[in-house]
Protein backbone atom coordinates (compact mmCIF):
# COMPACT_ATOMS: atom_id res chain seq x y z
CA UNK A 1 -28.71 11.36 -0.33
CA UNK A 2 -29.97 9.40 2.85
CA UNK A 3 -29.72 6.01 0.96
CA UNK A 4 -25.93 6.75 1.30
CA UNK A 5 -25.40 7.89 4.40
CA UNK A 6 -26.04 4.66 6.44
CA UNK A 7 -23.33 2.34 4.00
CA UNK A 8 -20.80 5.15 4.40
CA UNK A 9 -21.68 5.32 8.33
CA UNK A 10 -21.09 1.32 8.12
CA UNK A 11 -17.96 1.23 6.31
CA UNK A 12 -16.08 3.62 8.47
CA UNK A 13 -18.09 2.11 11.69
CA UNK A 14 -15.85 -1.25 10.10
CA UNK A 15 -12.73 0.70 9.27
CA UNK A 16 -12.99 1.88 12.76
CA UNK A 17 -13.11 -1.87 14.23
CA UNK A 18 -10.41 -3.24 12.15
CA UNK A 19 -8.38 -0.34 13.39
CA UNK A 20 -8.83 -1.32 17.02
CA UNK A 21 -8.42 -4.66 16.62
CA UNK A 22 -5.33 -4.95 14.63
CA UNK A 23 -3.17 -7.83 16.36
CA UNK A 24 0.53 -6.42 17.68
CA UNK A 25 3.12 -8.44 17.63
CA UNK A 26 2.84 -9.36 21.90
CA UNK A 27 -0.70 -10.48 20.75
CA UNK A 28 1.03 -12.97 17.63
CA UNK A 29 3.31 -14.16 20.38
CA UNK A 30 0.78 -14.80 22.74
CA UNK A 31 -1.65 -16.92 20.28
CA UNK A 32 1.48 -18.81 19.37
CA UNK A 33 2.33 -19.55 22.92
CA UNK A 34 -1.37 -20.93 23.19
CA UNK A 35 -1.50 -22.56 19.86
CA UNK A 36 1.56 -24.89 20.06
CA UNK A 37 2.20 -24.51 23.99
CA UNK A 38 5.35 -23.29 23.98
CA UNK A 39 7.23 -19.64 22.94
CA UNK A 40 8.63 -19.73 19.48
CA UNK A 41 11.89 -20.27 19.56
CA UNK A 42 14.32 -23.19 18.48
CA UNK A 43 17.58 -24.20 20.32
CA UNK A 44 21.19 -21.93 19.47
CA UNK A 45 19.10 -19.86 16.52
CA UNK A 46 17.95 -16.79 16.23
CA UNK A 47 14.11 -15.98 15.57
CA UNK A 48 12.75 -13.01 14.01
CA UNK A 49 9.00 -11.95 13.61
CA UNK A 50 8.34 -10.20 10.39
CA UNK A 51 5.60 -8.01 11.14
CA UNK A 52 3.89 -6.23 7.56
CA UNK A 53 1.40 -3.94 9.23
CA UNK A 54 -1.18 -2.51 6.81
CA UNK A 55 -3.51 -0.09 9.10
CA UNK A 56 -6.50 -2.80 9.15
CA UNK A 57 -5.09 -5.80 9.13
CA UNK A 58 -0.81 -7.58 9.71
CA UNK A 59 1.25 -9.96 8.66
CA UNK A 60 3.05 -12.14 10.62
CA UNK A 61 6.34 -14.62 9.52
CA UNK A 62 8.69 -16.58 11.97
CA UNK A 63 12.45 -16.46 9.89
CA UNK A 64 14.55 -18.77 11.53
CA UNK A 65 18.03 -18.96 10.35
CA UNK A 66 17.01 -16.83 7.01
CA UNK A 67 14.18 -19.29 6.25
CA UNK A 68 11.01 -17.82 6.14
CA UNK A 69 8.07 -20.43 8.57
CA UNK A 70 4.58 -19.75 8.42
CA UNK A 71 2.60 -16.49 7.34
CA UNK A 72 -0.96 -15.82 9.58
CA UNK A 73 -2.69 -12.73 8.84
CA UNK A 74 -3.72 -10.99 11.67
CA UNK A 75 -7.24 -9.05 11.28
CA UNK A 76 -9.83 -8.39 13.86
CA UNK A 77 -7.87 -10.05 16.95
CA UNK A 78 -7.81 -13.41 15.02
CA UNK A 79 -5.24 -14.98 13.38
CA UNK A 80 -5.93 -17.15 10.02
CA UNK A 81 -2.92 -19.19 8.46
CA UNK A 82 -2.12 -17.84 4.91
CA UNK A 83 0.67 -19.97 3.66
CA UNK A 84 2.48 -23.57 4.55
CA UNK A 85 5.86 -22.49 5.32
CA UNK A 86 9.41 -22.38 4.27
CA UNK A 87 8.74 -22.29 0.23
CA UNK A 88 5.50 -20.79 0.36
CA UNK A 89 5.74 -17.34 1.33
CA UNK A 90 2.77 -15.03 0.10
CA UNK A 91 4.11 -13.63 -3.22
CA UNK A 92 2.42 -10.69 -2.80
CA UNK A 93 4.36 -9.66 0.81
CA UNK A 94 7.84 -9.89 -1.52
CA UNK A 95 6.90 -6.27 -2.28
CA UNK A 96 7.08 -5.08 1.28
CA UNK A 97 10.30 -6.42 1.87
């Protein structure tokens, strides 16, 4: 019984974290302000953020003009790029949609 109690104390310890640290979307705008220097936005079209919030961890899409930009995965405060742009969106986010 005690063998278990400190991985199960871990896990939700980690649960706990990824919790507190899941990105918002002010936070996705503000590491894209820093990462490319300027807000996103592009001249006379409209940009949407496509936030797919899963408890621990977002998603995180620019569509401009119906096209879908960039996917990062937010997790932890950090952002990690998960797919190139306009023709690879994550198949597995199609679901959420």
């Amino acid at each position: 019984m005690r063998k278990f109690i400190f991985p199960f104390t871990l896990l939700i310890l980690i649960i706990i974290y990824l919790m507190l640290t899941n990105p918002t979307t002010d936070d996705y705008l503000a590491y894209s302000v820093k990462q490319f220097g300027e807000s996103p936005s592009v001249t006379n079209l409209e940009i949407e953020i496509e936030r797919v919030n899963f408890m621990f961890f977002s998603t995180y899409t620019q569509i401009v003009a119906f096209e879908t930009g960039i996917t990062y995965l937010g997790i932890g405060g950090a952002f990690f790029k998960i797919s190139d742009g306009q023709f690879d969106y994550p198949w597995w986010l199609e679901f959420f949609n």
